[in-house]
Protein backbone atom coordinates (compact mmCIF):
# COMPACT_ATOMS: atom_id res chain seq x y z
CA UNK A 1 -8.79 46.25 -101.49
CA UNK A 2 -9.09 44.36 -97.75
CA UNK A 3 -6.46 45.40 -95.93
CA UNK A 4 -6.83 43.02 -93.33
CA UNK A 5 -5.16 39.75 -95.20
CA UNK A 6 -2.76 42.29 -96.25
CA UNK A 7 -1.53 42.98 -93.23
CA UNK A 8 -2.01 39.47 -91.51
CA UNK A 9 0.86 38.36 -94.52
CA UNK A 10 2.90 41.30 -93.78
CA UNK A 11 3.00 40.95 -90.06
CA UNK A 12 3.56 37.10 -90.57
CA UNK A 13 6.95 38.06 -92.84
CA UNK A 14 7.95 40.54 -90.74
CA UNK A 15 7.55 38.29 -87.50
CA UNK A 16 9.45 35.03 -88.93
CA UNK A 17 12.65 37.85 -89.87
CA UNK A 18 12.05 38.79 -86.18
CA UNK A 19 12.29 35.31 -84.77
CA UNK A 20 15.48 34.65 -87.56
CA UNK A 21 17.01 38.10 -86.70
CA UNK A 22 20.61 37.26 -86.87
CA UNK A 23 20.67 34.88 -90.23
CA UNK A 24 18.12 38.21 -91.23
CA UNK A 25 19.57 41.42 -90.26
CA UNK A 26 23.30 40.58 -88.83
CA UNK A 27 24.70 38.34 -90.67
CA UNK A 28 23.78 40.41 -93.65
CA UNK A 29 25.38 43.74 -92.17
CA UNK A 30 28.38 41.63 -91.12
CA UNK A 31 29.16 40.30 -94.80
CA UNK A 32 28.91 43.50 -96.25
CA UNK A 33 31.37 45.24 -94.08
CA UNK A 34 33.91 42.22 -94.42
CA UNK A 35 33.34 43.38 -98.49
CA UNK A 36 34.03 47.08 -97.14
CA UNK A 37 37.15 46.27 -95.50
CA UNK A 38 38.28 43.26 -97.90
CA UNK A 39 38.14 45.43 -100.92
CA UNK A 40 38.82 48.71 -99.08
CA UNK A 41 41.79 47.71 -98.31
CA UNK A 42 43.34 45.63 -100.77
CA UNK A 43 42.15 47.37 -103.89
CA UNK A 44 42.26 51.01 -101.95
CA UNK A 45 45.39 51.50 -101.19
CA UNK A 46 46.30 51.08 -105.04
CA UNK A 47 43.20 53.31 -106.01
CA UNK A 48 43.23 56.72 -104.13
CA UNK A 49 40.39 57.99 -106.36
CA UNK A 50 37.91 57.09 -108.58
CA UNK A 51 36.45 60.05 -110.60
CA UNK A 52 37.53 62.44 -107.76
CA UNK A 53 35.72 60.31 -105.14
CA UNK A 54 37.70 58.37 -102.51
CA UNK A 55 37.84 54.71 -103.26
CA UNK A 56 36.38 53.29 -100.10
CA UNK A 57 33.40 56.44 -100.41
CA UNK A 58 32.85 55.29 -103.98
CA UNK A 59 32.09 51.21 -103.70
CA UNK A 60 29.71 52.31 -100.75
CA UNK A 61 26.76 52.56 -103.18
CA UNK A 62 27.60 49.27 -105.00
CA UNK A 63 28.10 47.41 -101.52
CA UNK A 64 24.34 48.23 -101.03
CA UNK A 65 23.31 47.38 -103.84
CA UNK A 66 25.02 44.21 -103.97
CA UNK A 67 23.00 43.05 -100.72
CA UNK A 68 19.50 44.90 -101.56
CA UNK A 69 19.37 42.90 -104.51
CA UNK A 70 20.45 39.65 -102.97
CA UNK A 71 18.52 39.97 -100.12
CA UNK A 72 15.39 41.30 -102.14
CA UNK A 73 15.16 38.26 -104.12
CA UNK A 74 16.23 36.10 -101.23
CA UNK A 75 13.55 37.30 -98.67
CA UNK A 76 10.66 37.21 -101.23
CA UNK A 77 11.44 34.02 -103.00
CA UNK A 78 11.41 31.90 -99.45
CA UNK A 79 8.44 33.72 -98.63
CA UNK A 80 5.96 32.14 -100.99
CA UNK A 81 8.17 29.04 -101.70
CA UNK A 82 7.67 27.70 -98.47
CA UNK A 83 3.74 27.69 -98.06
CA UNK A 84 4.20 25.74 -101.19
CA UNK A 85 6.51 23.43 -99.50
CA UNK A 86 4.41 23.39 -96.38
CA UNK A 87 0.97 22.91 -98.26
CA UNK A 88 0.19 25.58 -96.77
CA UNK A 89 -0.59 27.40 -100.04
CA UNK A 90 -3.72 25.97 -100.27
CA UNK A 91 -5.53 27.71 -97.45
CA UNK A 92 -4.01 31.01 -99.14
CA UNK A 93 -5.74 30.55 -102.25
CA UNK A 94 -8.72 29.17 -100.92
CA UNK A 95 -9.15 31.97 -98.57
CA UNK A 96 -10.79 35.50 -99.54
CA UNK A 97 -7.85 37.36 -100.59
CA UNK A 98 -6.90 38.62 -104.10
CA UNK A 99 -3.76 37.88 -106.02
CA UNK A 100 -3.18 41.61 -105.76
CA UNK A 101 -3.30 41.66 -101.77
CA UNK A 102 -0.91 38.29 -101.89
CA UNK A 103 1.26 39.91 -103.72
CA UNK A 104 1.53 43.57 -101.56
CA UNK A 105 1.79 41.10 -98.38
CA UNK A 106 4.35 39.18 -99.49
CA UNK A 107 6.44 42.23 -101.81
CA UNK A 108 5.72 44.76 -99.43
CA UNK A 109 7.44 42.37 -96.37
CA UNK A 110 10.36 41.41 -98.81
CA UNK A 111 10.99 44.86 -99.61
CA UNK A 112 10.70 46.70 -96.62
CA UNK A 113 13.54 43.91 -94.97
CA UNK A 114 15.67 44.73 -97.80
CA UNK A 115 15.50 48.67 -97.55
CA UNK A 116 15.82 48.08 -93.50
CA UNK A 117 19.30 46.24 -94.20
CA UNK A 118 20.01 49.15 -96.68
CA UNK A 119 19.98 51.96 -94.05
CA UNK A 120 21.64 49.67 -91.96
CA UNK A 121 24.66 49.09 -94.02
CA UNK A 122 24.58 53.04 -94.86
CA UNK A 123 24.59 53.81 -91.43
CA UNK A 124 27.36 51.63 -90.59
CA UNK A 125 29.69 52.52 -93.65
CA UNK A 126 29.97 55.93 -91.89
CA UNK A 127 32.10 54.06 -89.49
CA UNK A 128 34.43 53.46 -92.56
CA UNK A 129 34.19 56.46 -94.85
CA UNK A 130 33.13 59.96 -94.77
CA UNK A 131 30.07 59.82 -96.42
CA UNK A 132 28.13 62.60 -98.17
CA UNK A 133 24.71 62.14 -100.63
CA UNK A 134 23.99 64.80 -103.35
CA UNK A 135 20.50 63.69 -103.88
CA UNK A 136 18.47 62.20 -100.70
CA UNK A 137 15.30 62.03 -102.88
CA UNK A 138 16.90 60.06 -105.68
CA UNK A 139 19.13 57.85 -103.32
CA UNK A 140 15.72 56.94 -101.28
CA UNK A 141 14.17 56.48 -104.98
CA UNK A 142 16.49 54.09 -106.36
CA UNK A 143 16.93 52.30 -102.82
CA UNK A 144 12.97 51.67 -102.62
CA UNK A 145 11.84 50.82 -106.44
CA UNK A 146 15.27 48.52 -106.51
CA UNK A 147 14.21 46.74 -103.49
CA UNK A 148 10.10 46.35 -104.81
CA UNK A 149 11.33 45.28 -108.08
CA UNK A 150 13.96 42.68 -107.08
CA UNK A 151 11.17 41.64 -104.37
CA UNK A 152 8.91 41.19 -107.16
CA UNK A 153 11.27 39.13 -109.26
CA UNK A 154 12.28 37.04 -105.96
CA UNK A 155 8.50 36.20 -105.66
CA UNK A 156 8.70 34.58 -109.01
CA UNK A 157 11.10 32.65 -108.33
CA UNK A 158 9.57 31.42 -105.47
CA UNK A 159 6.76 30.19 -107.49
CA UNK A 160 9.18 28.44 -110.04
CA UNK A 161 11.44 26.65 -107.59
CA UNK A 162 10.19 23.37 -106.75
CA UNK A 163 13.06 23.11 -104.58
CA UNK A 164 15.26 24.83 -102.40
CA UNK A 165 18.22 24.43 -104.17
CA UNK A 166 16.37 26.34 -107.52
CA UNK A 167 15.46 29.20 -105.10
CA UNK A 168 19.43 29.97 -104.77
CA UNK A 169 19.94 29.25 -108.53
CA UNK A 170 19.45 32.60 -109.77
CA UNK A 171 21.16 34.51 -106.73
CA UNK A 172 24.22 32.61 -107.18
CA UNK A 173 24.68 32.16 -110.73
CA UNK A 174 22.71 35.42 -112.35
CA UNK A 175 22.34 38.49 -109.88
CA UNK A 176 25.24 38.12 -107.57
CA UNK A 177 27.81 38.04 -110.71
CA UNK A 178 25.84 40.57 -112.84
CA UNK A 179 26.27 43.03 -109.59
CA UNK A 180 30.34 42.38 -109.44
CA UNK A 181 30.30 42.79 -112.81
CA UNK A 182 28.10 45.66 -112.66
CA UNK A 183 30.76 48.52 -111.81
CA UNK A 184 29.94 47.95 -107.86
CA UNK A 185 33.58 47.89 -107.24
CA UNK A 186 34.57 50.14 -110.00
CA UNK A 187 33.92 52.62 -112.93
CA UNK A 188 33.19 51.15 -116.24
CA UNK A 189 35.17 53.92 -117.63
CA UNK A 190 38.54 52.39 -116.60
CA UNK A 191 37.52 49.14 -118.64
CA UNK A 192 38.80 48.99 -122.43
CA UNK A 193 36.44 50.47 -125.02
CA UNK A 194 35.21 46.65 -126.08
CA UNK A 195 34.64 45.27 -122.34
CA UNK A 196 32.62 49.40 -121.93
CA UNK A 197 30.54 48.31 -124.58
CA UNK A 198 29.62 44.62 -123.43
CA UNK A 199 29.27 45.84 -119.95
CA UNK A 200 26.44 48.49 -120.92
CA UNK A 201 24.41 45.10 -121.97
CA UNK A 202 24.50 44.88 -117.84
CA UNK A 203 21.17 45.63 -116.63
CA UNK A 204 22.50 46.31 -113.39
CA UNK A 205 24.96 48.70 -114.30
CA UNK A 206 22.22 51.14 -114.78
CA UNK A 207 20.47 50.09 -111.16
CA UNK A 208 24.18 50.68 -109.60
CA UNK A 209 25.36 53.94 -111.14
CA UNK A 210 22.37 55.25 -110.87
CA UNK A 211 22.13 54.82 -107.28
CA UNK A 212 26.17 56.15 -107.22
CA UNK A 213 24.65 59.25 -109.08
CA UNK A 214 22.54 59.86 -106.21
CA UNK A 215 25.56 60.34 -103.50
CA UNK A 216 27.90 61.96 -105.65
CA UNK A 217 27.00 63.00 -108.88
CA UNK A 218 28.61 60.76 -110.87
CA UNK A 219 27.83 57.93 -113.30
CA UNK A 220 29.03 56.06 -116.23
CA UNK A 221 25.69 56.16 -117.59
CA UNK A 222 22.67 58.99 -117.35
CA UNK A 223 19.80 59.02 -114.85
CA UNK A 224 17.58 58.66 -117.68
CA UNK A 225 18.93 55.67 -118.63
CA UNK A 226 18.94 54.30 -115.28
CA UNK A 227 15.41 55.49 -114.33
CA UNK A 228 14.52 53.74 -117.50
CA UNK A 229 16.14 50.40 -116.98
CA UNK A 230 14.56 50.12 -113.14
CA UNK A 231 10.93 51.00 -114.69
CA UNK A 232 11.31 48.41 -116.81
CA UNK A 233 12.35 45.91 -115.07
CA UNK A 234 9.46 46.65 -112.84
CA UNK A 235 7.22 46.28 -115.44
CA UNK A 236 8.40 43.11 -116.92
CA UNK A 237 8.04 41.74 -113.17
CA UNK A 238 4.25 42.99 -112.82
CA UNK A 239 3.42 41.57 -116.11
CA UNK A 240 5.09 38.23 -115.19
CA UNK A 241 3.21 37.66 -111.81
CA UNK A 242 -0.15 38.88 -113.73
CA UNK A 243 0.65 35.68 -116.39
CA UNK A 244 1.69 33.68 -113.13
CA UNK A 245 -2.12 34.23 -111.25
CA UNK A 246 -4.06 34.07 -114.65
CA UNK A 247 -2.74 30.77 -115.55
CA UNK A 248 -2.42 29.12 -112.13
CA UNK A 249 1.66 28.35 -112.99
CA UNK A 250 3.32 26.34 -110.68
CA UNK A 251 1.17 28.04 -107.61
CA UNK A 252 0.52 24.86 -105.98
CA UNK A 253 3.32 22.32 -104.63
């Protein structure tokens, strides 16, 4: 593997977030705590506890979540879309550099925004809520595969959009919903027994109690399971972008 072109994509990601930092990394940080104090507030003083955690504490992990899988999508789906939209593309392809090392350049920049805005956000909810995690390896697990694999996915749909409005298409109307709907704001277990059982067909209800597992030690479903899910998801994405580059789909404006 040349890590040269790998790092020329990288540092090229990296630099545009630089040049964009407040549509990046504020206004990101800023939405999320308006969610902290929105539902903190109105939904916490009627919930004191949820499963012997403190409301505000307990939506902390789903808050995250919420953004590192909007933002992981977001980043990496703009990020090959638009040498597509430039024509740019071409001199990518054309160029000595592997589908593998496009893919690490482009992934790895996605990602490492994402987890970046994660820390952030965890940082800053300490100005809300005492906060405490139970498992640092698991939490920095779940916060780093999450962020690859939704990275992954957004470069996909970077290469299927053949417009801007598509690339928001599947933020909006699939991953944004599936997270509120996902037990970010609350515990599956206070749902009726049918809506439990229709919620468990969630995928990322496993990505966000899993994650909640890591600060406190409680889940409504088991790490297995959630371990499971993440894998794969992952894998489903790798296979994907391995049909994408063998068959030449859609690579080209």
């Amino acid at each position: 593997m040349n890590l040269h072109p790998v790092r020329a994509i990288y540092m090229a990601e990296m630099a545009r977030t630089r040049r964009t930092l407040l549509q990046s990394i504020v206004s990101p940080v800023i939405s999320t705590s308006l969610y902290f104090v929105v539902f903190g507030a109105a939904i916490g003083s009627r919930i004191s506890e949820v499963n012997g955690v403190s409301y505000g504490a307990f939506i902390v992990p789903g808050l995250i979540m919420l953004m590192l899988l909007t933002q992981s999508v977001s980043n990496a789906s703009f990020g090959i879309f638009f040498p597509k939209f430039s024509g740019s593309i071409y001199e990518l392809l054309s160029a000595p550099i592997s589908h593998l090392e496009i893919v690490i350049g482009y992934v790895g920049a996605a990602a490492s925004k994402s987890i970046l805005l994660g820390l952030i956000i965890l940082a800053t909810s300490n100005f809300f809520v005492p906060l405490e995690i139970a498992h640092p390896f698991w939490m920095l697990f779940f916060l780093v595969l999450t962020a690859v694999t939704f990275s992954l996915l957004g470069f996909i749909i970077g290469i299927w959009a053949d417009g801007f409005d598509r690339l928001q298409l599947v933020p909006l109307l699939v991953i944004t919903p599936l997270t509120f709907l996902g037990g970010s704001f609350y515990s599956i277990d206070m749902l009726p027994p049918f809506w439990q059982t229709i919620t468990l067909a969630n995928p990322v209800v496993y990505l966000v109690s899993g994650f909640r597992w890591s600060f406190y030690g409680i889940s409504d479903v088991s790490l297995a399971a959630s371990v499971g899910m993440i894998t794969l998801f992952l894998v489903a994405c790798l296979g994907t972008i391995g049909w994408i580059f063998r068959t030449g789909y859609r690579l080209k404006p």
